[in-house]
C-alpha atoms as a PDB file:
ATOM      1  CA  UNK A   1       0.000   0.000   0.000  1.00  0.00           C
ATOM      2  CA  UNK A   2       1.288   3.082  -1.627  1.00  0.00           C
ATOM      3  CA  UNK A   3       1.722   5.920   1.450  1.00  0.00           C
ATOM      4  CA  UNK A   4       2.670   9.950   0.631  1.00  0.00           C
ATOM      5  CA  UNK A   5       3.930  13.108   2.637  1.00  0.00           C
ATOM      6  CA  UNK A   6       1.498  15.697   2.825  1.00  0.00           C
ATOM      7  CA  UNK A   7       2.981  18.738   4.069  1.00  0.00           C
ATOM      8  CA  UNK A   8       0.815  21.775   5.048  1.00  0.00           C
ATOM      9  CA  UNK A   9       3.061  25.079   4.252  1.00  0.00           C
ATOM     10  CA  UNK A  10       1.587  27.863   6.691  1.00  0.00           C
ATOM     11  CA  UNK A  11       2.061  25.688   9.300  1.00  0.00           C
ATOM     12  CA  UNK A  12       4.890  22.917   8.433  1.00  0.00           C
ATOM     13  CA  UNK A  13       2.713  20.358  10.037  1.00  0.00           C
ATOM     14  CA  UNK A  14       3.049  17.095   7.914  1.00  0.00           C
ATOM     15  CA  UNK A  15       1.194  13.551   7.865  1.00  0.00           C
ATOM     16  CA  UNK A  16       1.771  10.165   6.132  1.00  0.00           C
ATOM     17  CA  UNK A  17      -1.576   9.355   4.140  1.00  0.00           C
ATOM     18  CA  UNK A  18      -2.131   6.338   2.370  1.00  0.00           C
ATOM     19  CA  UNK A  19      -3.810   6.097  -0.860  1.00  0.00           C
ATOM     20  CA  UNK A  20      -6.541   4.572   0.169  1.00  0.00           C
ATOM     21  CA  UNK A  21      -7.837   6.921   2.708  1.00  0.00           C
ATOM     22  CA  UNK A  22      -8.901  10.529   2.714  1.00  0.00           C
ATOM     23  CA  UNK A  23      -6.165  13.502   3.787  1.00  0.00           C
ATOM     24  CA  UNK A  24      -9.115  14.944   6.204  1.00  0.00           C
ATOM     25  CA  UNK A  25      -9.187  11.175   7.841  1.00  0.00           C
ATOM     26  CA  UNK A  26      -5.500  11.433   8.694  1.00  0.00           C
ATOM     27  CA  UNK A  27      -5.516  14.875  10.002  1.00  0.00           C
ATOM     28  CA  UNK A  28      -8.118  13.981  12.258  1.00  0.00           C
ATOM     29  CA  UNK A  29      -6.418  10.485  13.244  1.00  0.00           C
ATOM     30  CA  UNK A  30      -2.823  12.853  14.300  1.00  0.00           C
ATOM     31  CA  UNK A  31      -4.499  15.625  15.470  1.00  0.00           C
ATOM     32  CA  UNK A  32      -4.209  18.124  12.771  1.00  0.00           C
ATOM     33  CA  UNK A  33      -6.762  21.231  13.203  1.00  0.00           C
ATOM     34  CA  UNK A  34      -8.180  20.879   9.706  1.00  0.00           C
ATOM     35  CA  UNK A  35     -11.390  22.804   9.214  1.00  0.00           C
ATOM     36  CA  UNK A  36     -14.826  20.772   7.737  1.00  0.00           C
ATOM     37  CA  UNK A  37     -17.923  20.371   8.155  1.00  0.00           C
ATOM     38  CA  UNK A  38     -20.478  18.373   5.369  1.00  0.00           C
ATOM     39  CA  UNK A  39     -17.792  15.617   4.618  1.00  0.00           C
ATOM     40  CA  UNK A  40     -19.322  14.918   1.944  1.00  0.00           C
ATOM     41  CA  UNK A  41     -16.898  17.802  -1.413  1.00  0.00           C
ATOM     42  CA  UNK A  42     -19.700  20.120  -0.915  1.00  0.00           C
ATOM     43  CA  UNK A  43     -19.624  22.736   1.314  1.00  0.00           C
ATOM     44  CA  UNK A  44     -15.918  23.815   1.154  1.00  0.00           C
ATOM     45  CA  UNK A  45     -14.835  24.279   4.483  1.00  0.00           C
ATOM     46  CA  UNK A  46     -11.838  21.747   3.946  1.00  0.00           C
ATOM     47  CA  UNK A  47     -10.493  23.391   1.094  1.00  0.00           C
ATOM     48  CA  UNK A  48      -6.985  23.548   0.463  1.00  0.00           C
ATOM     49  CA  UNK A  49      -4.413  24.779  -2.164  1.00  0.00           C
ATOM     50  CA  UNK A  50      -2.948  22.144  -3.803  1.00  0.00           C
ATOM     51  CA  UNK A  51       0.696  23.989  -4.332  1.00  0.00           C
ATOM     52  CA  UNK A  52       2.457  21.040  -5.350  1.00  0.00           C
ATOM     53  CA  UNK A  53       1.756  17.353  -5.915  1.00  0.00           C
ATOM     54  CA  UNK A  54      -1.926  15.920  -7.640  1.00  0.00           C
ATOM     55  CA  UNK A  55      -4.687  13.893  -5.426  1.00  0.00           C
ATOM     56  CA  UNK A  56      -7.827  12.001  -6.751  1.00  0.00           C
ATOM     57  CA  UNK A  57     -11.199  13.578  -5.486  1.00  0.00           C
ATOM     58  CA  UNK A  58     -13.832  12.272  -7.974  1.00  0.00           C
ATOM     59  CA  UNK A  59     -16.764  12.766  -5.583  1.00  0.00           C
ATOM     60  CA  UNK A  60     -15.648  16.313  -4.877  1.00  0.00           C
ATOM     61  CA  UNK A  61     -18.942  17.891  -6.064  1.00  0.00           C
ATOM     62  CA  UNK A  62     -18.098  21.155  -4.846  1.00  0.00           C
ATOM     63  CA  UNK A  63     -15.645  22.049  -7.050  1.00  0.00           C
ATOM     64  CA  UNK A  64     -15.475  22.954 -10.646  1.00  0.00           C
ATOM     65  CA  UNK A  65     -13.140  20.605 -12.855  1.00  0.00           C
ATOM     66  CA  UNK A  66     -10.697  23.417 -13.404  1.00  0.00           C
ATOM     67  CA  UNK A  67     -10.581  24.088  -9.619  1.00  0.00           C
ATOM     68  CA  UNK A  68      -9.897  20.301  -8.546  1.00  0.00           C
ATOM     69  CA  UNK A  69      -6.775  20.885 -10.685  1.00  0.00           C
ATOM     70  CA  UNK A  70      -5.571  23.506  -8.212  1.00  0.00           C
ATOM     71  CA  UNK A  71      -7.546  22.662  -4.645  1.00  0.00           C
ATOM     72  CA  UNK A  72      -8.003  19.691  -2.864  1.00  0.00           C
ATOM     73  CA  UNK A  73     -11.333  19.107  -0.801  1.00  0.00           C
ATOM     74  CA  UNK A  74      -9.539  17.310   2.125  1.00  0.00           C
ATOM     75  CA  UNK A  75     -12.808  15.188   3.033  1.00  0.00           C
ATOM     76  CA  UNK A  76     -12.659  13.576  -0.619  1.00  0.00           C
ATOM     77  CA  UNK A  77      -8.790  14.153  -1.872  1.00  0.00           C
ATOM     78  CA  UNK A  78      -6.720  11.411  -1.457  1.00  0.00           C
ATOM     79  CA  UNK A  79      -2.530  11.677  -2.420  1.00  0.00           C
ATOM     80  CA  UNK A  80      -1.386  10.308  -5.952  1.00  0.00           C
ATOM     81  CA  UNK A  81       2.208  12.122  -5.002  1.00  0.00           C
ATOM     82  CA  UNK A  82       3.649  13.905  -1.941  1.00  0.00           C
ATOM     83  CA  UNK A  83       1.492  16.959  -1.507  1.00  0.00           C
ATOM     84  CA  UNK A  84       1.931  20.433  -0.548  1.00  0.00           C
ATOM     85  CA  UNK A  85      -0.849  22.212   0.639  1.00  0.00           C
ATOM     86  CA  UNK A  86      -1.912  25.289   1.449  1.00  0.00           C
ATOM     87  CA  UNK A  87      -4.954  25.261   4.294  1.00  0.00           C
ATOM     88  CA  UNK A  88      -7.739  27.692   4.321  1.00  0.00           C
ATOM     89  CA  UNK A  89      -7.508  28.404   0.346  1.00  0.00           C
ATOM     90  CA  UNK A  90     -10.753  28.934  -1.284  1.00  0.00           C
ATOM     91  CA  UNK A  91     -11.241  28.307  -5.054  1.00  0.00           C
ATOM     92  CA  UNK A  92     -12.725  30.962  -6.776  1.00  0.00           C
ATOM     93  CA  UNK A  93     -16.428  29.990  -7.156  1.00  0.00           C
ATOM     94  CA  UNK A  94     -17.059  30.442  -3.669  1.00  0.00           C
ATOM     95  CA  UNK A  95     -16.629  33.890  -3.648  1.00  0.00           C
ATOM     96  CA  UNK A  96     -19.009  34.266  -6.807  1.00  0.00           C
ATOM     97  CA  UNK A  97     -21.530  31.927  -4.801  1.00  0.00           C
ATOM     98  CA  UNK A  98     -21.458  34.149  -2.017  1.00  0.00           C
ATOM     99  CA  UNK A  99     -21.595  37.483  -4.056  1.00  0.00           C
ATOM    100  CA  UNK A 100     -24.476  36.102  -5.761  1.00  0.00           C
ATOM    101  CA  UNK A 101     -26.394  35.062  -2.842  1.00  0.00           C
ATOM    102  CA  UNK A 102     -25.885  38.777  -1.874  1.00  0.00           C
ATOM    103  CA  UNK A 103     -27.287  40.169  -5.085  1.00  0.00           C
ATOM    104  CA  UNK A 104     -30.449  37.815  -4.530  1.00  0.00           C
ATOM    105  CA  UNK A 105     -30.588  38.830  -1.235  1.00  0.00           C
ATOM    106  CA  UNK A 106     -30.365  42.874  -1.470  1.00  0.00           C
ATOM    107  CA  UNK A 107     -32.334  42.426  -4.820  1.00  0.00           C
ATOM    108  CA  UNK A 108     -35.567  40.297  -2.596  1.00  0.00           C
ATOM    109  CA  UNK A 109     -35.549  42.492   0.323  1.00  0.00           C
ATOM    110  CA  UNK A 110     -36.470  45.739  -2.114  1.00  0.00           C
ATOM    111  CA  UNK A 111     -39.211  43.551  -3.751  1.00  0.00           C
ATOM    112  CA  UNK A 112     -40.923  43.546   0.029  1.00  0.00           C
END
């Protein structure tokens, strides 16, 4: 059973996850403060920069296809490589999500 090096590179914290398990698992398992909350790739919390190295995350639905190329979802991402990531990164749809919630909002509250 293949195992990689994920390093986190704010904090320098790194963790030994196997293939076969998820990097959010493993930060859990050693203590790792990792941020999430659905567990399921769809609400974001877990997000990470992928700054070097590639993981598999096919049931990452929160993510676009161009974004799993750069961020990881660390309840779904699992290492191909050693990783670096960067914690607390949000891809950029999540910002348009929330700037388009506002619009709705703003936009319903003058219909009333």
């Amino acid at each position: 059973m293949t195992t990689h090096t994920v390093e986190f590179v704010t904090t320098g914290e790194t963790i030994e996850v196997k293939e076969t398990e998820t990097i959010l698992k493993r930060c859990l398992e050693e203590g790792i403060a990792q941020e999430y909350s659905c567990r399921v790739g769809m609400c974001l919390a877990c997000s990470a920069e992928i700054v070097e190295g590639e993981v598999t995350q096919p049931a990452a639905r929160g993510l676009t296809e161009r974004e799993a190329e750069r961020f990881a979802l660390t309840c779904m991402a699992r290492p191909l490589s050693d990783l670096k990531l960067d914690r607390g990164k949000y891809p950029p749809s999540i910002e348009g999500d929330a700037a388009a919630g506002g619009a709705e909002s703003a936009g319903a509250a003058a219909d009333d």
